[in-house]
C-alpha atoms as a PDB file:
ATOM      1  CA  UNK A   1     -35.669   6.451   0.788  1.00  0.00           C
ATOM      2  CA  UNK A   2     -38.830   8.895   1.596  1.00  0.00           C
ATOM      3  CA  UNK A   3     -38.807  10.367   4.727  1.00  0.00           C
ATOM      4  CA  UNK A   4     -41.926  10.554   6.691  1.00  0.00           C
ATOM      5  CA  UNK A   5     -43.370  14.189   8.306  1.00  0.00           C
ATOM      6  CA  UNK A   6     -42.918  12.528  11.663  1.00  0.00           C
ATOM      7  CA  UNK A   7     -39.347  11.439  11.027  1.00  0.00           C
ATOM      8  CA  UNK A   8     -38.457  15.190   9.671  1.00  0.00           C
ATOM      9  CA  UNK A   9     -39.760  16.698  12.460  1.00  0.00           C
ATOM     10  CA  UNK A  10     -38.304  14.863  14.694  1.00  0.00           C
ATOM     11  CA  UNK A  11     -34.668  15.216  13.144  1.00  0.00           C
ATOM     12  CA  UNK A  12     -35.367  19.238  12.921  1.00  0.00           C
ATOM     13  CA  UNK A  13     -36.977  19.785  16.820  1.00  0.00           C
ATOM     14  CA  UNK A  14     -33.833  17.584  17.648  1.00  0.00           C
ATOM     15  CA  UNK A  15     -31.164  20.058  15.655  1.00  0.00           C
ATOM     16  CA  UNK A  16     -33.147  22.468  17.379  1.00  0.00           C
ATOM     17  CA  UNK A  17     -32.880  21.567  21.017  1.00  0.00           C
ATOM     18  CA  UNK A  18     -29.017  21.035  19.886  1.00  0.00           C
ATOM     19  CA  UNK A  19     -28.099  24.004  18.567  1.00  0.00           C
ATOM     20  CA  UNK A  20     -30.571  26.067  21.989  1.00  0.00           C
ATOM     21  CA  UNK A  21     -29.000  23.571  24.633  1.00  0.00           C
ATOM     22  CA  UNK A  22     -25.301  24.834  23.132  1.00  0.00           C
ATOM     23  CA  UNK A  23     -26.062  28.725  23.231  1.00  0.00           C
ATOM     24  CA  UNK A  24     -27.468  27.979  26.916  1.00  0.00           C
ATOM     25  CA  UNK A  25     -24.384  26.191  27.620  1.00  0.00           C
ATOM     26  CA  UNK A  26     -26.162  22.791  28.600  1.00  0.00           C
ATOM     27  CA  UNK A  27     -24.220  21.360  25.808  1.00  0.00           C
ATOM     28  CA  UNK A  28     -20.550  21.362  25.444  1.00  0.00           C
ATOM     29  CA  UNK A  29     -18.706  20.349  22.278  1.00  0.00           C
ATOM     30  CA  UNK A  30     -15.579  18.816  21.880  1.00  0.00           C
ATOM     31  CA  UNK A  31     -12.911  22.070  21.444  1.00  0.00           C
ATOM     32  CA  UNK A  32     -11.997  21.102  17.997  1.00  0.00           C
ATOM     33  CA  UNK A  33     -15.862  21.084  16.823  1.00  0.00           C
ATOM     34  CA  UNK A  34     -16.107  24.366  18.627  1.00  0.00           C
ATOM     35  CA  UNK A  35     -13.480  25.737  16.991  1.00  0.00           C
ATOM     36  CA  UNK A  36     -14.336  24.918  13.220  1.00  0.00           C
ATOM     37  CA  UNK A  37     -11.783  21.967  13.195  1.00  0.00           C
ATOM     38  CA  UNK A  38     -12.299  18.338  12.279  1.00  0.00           C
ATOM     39  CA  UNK A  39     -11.552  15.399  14.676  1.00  0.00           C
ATOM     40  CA  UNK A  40      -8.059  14.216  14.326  1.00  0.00           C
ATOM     41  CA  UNK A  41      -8.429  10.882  11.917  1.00  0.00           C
ATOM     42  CA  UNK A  42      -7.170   7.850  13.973  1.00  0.00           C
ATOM     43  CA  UNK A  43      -6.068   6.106  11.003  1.00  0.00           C
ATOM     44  CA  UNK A  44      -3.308   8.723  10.657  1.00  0.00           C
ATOM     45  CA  UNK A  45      -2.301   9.185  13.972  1.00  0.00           C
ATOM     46  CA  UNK A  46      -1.774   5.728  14.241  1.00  0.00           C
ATOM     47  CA  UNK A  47       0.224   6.260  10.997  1.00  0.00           C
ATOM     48  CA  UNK A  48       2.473   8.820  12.502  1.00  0.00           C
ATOM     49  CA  UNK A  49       3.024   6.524  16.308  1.00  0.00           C
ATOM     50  CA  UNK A  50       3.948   3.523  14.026  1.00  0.00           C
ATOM     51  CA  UNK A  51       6.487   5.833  12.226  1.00  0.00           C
ATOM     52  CA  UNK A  52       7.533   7.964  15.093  1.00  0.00           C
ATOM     53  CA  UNK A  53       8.437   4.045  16.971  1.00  0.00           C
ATOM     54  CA  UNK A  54      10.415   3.049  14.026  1.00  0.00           C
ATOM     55  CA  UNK A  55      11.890   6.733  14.099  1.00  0.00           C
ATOM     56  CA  UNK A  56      12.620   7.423  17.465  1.00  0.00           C
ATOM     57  CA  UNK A  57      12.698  11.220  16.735  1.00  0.00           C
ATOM     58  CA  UNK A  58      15.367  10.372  13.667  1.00  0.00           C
ATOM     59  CA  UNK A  59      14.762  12.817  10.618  1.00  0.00           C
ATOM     60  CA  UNK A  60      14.161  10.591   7.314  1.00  0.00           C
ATOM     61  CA  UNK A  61      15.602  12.092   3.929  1.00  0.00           C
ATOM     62  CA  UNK A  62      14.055  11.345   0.761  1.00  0.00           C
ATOM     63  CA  UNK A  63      16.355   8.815  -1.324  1.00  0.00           C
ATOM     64  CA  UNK A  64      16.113   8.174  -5.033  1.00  0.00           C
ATOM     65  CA  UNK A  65      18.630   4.880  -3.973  1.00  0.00           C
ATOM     66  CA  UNK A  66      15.519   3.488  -2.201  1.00  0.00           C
ATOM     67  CA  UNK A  67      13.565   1.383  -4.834  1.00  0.00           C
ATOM     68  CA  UNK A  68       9.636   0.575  -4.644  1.00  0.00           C
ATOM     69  CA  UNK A  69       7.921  -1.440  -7.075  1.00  0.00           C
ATOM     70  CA  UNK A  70       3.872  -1.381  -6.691  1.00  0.00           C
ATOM     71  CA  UNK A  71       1.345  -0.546  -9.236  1.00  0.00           C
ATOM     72  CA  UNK A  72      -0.077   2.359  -9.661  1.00  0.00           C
ATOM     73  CA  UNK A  73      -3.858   0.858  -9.630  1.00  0.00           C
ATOM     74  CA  UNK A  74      -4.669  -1.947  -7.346  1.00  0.00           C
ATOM     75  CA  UNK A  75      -7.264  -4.042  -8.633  1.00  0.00           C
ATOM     76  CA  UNK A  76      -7.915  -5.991  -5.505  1.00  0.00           C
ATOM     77  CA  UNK A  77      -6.215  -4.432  -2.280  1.00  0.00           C
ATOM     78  CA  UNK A  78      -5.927  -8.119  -1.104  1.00  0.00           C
ATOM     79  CA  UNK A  79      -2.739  -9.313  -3.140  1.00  0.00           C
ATOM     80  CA  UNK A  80      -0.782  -5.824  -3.708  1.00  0.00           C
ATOM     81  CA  UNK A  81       2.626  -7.293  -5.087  1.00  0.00           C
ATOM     82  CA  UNK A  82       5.732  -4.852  -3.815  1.00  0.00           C
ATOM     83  CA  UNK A  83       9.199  -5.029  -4.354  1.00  0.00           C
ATOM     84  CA  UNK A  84      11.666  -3.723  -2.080  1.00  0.00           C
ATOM     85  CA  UNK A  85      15.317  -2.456  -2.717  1.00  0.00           C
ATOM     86  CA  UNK A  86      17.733  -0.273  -1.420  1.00  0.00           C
ATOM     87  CA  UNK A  87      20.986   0.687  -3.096  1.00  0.00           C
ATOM     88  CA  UNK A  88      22.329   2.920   0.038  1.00  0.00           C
ATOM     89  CA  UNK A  89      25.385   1.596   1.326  1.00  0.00           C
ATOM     90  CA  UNK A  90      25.405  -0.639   4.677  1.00  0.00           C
ATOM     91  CA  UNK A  91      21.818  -0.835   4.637  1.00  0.00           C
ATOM     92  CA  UNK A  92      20.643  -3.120   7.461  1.00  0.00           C
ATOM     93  CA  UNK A  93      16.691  -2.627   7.621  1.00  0.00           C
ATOM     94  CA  UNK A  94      13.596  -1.941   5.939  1.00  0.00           C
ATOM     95  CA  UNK A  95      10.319  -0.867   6.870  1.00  0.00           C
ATOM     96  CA  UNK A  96       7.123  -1.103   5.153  1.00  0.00           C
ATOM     97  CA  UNK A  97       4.102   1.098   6.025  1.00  0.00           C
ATOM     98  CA  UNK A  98       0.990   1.537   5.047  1.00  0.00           C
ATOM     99  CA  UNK A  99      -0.750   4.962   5.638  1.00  0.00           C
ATOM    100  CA  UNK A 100      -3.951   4.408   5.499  1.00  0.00           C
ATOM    101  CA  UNK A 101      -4.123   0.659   6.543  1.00  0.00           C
ATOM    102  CA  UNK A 102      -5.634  -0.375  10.270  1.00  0.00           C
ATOM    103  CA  UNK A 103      -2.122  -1.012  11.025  1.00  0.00           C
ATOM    104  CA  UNK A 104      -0.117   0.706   8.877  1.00  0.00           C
ATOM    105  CA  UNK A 105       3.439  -0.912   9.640  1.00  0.00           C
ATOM    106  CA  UNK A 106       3.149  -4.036   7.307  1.00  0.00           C
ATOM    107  CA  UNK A 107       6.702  -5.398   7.377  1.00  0.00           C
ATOM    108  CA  UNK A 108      10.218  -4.720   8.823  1.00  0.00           C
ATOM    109  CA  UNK A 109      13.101  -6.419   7.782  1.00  0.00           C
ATOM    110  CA  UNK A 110      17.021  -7.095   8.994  1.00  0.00           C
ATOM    111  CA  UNK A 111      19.711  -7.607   7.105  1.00  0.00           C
ATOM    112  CA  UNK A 112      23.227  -8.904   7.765  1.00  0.00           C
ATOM    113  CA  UNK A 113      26.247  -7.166   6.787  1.00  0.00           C
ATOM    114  CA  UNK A 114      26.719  -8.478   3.245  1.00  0.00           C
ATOM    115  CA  UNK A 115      23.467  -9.200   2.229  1.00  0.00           C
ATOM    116  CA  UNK A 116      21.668  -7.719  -0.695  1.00  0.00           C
ATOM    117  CA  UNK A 117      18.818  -5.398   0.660  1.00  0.00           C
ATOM    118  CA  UNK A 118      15.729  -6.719  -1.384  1.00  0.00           C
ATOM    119  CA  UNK A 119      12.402  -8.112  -0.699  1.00  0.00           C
ATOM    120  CA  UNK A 120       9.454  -8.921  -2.564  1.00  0.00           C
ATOM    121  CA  UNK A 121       6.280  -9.755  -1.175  1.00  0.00           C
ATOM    122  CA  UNK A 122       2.130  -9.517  -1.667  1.00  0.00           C
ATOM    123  CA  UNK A 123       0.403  -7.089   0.964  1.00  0.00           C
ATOM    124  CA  UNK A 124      -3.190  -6.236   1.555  1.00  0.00           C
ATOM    125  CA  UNK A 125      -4.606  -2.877   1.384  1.00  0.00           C
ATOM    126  CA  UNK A 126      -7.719  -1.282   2.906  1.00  0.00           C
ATOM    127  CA  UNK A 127      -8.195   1.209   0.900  1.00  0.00           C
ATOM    128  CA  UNK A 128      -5.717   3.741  -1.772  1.00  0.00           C
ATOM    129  CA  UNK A 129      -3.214   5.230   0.738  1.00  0.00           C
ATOM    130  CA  UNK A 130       0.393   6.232   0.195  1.00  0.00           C
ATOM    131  CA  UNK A 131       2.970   3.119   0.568  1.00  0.00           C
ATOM    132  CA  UNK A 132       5.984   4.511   2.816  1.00  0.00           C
ATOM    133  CA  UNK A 133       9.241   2.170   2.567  1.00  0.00           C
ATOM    134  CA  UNK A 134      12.277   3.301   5.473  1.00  0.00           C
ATOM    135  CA  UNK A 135      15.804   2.098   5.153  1.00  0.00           C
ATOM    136  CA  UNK A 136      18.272   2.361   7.531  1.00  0.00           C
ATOM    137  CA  UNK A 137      22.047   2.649   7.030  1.00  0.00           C
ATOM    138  CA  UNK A 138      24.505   3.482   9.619  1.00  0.00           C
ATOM    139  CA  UNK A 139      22.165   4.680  11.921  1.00  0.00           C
ATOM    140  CA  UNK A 140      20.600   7.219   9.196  1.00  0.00           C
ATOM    141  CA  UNK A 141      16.942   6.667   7.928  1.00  0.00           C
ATOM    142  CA  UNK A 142      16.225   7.004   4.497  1.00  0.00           C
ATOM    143  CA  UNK A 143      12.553   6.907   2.633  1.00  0.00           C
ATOM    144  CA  UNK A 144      10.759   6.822  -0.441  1.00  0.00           C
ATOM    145  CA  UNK A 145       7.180   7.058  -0.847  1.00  0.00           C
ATOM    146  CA  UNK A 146       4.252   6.029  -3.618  1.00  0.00           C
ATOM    147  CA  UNK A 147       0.684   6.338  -4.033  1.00  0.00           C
ATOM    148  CA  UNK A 148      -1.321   3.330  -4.588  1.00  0.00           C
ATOM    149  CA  UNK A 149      -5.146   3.530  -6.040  1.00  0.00           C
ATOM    150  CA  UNK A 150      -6.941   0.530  -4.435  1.00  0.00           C
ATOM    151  CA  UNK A 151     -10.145  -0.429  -6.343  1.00  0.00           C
ATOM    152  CA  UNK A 152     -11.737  -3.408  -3.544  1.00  0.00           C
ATOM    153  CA  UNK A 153     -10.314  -2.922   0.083  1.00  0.00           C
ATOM    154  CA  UNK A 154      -8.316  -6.134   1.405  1.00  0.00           C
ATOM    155  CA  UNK A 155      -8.872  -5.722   4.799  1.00  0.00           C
ATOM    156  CA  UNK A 156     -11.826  -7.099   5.954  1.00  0.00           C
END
C-alpha cells in the first residue's frame, strides 16, 4: 500500500495536535497509558473471573495425579480431542478451561461417589493458549496445565 503526501500529513499534523493537546492538558490518557503500562487484556481477565468462580478464593496445587491428553500442535482449533483423568482420591469434579478462548471455561463435570473420573471429548480453540484442567477432591482443588499450539482458530 503507497501512502499519499496528503494522507501522511494528515496522520503526522494529527500525532501532532495529540501529543500538544496532552502537554496542554486538553487531552487526558487513560492512567495505565500514562504510566508506560499496557491495557489489561480482557481475554485474560475473563480467564482469571472464570477461574476465581470455580475457585472461590480456594488455592489450587499442581498434581502429577491429574491426567491431560491434548496434542501438542493443533492442526485445526475446531476439533481439539482432550482426555480427561484424575487419579486423586474422592474426586467429584472437573473443570476445563481455556485461557485464551472467548470463554475460557469449556466444560465442568460431576461425578458420583464411585465413579471413575474420566472424560474425553473434542473442544474448539481460538487460538494456541494454555489448556487448564481443575479437579476437586474433598473440598481441595487440584490442577494441571498444558500448552496447546493452534494452527487455524475454531472460534469463529
Amino acid at each position: 500500500m503507497t501512502l499519499s503526501r496528503r494522507r501522511f500529513l494528515f496522520t503526522a499534523l494529527s500525532l501532532f495536535g495529540l501529543k500538544i493537546g496532552c502537554m496542554l492538558g486538553l487531552i487526558s490518557l487513560p492512567r495505565e497509558a500514562a504510566a508506560g503500562k499496557s491495557a489489561s487484556d480482557p481475554e485474560q481477565d475473563r480467564f482469571q473471573e472464570a477461574m476465581e468462580l470455580e475457585l472461590r478464593g480456594a488455592e489450587a496445587v499442581e498434581s502429577p495425579a491429574i491426567t491431560l491428553e491434548v496434542p501438542g500442535v493443533a492442526e485445526d482449533g475446531a476439533i481439539v480431542p482432550i482426555m480427561l483423568e484424575s487419579r486423586i482420591a474422592a474426586t467429584d469434579r472437573l473443570v476445563l478451561f481455556v485461557e485464551k478462548n472467548p470463554f475460557p471455561l469449556i466444560a465442568a463435570f460431576e461425578f458420583a461417589d464411585r465413579a471413575a473420573p474420566s472424560v474425553s471429548l473434542r473442544i474448539k480453540m481460538n487460538e494456541s493458549s494454555a489448556v487448564v484442567v481443575l479437579a476437586r477432591a474433598r473440598g481441595k482443588y487440584y490442577r494441571t496445565v498444558q500448552w496447546v499450539r493452534v494452527v487455524r482458530g475454531g472460534c469463529g
